[in-house]
Protein backbone atom coordinates (compact mmCIF):
# COMPACT_ATOMS: atom_id res chain seq x y z
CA UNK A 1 2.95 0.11 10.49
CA UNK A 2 2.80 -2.41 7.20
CA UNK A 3 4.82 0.25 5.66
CA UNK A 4 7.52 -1.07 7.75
CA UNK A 5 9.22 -4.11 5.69
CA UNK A 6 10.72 -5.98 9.10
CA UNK A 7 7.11 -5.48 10.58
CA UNK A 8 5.05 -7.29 7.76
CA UNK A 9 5.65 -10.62 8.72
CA UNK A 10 4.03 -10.06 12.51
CA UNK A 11 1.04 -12.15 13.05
CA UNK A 12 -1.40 -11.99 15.59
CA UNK A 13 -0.61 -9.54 18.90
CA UNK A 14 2.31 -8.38 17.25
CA UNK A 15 0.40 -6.69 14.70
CA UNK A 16 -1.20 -5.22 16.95
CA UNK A 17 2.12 -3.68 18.86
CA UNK A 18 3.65 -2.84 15.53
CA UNK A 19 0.59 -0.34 14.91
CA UNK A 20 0.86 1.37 18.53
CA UNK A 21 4.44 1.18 18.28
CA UNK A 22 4.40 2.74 14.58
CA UNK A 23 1.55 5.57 15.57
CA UNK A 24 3.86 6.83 18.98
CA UNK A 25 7.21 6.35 16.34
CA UNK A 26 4.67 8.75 14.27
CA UNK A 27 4.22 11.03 16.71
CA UNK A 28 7.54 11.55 18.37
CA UNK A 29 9.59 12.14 15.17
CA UNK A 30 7.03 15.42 14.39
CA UNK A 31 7.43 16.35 17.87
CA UNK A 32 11.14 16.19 17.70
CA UNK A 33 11.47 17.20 14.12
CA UNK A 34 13.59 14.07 13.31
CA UNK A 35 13.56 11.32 10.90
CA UNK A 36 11.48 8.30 11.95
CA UNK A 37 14.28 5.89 11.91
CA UNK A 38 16.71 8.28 14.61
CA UNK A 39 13.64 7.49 16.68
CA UNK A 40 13.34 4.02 16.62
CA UNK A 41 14.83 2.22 13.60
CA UNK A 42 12.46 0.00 11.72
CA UNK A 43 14.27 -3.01 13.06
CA UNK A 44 13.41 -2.02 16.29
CA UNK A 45 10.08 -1.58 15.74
CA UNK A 46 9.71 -5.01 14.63
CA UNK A 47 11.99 -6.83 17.21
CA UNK A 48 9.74 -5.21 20.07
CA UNK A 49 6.62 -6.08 18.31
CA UNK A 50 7.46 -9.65 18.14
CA UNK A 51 8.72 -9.72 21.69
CA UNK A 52 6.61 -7.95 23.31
CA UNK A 53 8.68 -6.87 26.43
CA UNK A 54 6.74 -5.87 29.66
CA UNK A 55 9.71 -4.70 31.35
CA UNK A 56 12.83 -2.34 30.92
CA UNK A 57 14.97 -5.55 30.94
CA UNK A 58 12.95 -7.22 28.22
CA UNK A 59 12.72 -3.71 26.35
CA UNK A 60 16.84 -3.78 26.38
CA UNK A 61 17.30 -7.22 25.55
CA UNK A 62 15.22 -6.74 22.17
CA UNK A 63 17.03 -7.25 18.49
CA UNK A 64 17.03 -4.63 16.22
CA UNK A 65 17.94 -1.95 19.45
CA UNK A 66 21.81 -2.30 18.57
CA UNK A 67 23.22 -1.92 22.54
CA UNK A 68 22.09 1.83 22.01
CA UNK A 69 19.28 0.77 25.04
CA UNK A 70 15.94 2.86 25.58
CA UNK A 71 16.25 4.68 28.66
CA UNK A 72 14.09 7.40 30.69
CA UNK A 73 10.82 8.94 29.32
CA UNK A 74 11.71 7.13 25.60
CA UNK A 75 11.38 3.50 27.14
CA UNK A 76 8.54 4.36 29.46
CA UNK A 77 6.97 5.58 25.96
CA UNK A 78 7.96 2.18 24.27
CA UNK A 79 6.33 0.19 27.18
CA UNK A 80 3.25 1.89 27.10
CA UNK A 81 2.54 1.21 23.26
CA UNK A 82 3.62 -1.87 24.00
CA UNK A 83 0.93 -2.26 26.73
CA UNK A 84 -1.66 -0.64 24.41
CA UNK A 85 -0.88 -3.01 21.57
CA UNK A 86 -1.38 -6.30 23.76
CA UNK A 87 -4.51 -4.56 25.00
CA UNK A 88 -5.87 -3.15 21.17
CA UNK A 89 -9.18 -4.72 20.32
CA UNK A 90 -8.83 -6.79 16.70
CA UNK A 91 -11.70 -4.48 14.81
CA UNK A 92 -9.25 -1.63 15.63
CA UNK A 93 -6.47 -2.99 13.89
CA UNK A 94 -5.63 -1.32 10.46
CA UNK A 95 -4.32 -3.78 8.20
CA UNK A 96 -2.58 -2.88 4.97
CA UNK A 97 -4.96 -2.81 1.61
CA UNK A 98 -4.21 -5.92 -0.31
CA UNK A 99 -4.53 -6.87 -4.05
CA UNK A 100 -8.19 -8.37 -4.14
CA UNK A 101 -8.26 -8.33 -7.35
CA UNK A 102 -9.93 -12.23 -8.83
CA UNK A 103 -7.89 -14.33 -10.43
CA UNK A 104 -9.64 -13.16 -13.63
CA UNK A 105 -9.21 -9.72 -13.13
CA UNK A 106 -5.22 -9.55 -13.01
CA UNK A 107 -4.85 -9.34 -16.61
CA UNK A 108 -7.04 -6.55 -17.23
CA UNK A 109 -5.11 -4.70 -13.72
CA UNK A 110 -1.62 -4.89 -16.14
CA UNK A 111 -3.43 -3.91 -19.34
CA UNK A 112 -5.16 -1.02 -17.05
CA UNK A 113 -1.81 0.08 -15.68
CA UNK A 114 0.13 -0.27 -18.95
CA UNK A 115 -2.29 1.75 -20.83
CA UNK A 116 -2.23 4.52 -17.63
CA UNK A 117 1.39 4.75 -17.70
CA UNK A 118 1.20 5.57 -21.28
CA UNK A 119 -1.68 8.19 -21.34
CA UNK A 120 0.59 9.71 -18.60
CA UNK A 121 3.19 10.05 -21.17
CA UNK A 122 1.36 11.47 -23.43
CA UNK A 123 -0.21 13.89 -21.08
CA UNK A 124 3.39 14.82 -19.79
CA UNK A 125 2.17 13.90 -16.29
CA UNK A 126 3.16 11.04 -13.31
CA UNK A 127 1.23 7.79 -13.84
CA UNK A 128 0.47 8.04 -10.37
CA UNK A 129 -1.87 11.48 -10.61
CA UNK A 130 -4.16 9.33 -13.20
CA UNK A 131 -4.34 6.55 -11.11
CA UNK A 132 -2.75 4.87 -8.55
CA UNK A 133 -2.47 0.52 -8.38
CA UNK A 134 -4.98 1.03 -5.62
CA UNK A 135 -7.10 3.17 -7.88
CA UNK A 136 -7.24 0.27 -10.43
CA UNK A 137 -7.61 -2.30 -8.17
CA UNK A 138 -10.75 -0.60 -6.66
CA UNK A 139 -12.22 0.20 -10.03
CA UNK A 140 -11.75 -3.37 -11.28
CA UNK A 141 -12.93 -4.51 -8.20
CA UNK A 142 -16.41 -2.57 -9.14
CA UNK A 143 -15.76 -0.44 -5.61
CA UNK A 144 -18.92 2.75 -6.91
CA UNK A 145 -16.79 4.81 -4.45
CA UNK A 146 -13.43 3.97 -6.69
CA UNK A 147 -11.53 7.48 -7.60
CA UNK A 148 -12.00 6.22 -11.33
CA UNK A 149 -15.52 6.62 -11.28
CA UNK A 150 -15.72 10.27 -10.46
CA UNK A 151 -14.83 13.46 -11.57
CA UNK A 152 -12.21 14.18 -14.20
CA UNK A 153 -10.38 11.07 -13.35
CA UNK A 154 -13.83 9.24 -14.53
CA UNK A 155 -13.39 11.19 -17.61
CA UNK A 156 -9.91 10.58 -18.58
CA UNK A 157 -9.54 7.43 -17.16
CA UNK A 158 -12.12 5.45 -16.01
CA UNK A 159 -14.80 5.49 -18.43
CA UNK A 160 -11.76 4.14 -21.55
CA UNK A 161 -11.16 1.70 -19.12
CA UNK A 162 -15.07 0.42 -18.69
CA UNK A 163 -15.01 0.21 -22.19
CA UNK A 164 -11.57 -1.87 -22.24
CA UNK A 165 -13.07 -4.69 -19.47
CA UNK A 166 -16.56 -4.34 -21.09
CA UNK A 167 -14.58 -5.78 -24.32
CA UNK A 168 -15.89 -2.63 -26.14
CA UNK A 169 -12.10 -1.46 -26.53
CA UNK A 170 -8.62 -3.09 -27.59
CA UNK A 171 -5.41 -1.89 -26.22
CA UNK A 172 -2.80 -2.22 -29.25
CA UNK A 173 0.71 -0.98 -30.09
CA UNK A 174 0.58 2.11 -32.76
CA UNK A 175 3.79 0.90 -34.51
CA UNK A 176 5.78 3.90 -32.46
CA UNK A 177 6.25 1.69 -29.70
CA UNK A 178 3.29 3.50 -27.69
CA UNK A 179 0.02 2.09 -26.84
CA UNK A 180 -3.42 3.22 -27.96
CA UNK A 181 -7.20 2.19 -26.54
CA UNK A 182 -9.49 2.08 -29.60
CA UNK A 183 -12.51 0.87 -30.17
CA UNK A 184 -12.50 -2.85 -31.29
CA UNK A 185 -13.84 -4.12 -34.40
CA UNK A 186 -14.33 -7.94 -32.81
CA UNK A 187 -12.73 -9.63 -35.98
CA UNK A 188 -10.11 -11.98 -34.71
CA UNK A 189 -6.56 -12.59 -36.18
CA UNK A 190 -6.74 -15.52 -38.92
CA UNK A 191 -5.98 -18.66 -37.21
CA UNK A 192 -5.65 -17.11 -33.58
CA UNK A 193 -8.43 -16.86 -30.43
């Protein structure tokens, strides 16, 4: 349901409604074989979750529904997520993963990424197959269950990377306009930090 732009700002109950609202959406777009938004656009989805309607009235009267209305088995559907959102217990509720990443830690996450995106290039492969922004934000978190710390993503990724927070490597440019991780030789510029 966080997926859903319109539904991100939904606090409390709504949240709730949003995710029972989003998981039927879910479900009756791969039982009709349409897109998710000929279901119930994600304006909808939103606008219902914030009002909560109880009734077909309500249900009707919601933004986001565009005088197109909710009628028969589809509103009866609608209610009843609606009903099971209000009555969702909070440890059930699936919030999106957030960046918890210290304030300390946000540097290395863009040298991390930077120096992904560019092994990627060089191994003529999507940045995201290496490692994902979730991926480095669990491995710089120290998460032992990270995807960087095992198998051949460990290998190619997340051991350079130890060394690279561990201050054991150095991320520079190699005059090509590419980036390279090499081991660092711990003499500072002249005159600099």
């Amino acid at each position: 349901w966080w997926r859903i732009k319109e539904a991100r700002q939904c606090r409390g109950a709504a949240r709730a409604i949003a995710q029972e609202l989003g998981a039927w959406r879910e479900a009756r777009a791969q039982q009709t074989d349409v897109p998710l938004r000929f279901v119930l656009p994600d304006l909808a989805v939103a606008g219902i979750a914030q009002a909560g309607p109880a009734t077909m009235a309500q249900l009707n009267a919601v933004r986001g529904l565009s005088g197109r209305g909710l009628r028969g088995d589809v509103a009866a559907e609608v209610l009843e997520a609606v009903k099971r959102g209000k009555a969702l217990a909070p440890e059930l509720l699936r919030l999106p993963i957030t960046d918890d990443l210290e304030r300390e830690q946000r540097p290395a996450a863009a040298l991390a990424a930077a120096w992904v995106a560019q092994l990627a290039k060089y191994e003529r492969i999507d940045a995201t197959m290496l490692a994902t922004r979730a991926d480095l934000t669990s491995f710089l978190a120290g998460s032992t269950d990270a995807r960087l710390r095992h198998g051949w993503r460990a290998e190619l990724v997340g051991k350079p990377l130890a060394k690279l927070v561990a201050g054991e490597a150095a991320l520079v440019f190699d005059g090509n306009g590419g980036l390279l991780l090499e081991e660092r030789s711990g003499v500072p510029l002249e005159g600099r930090l």
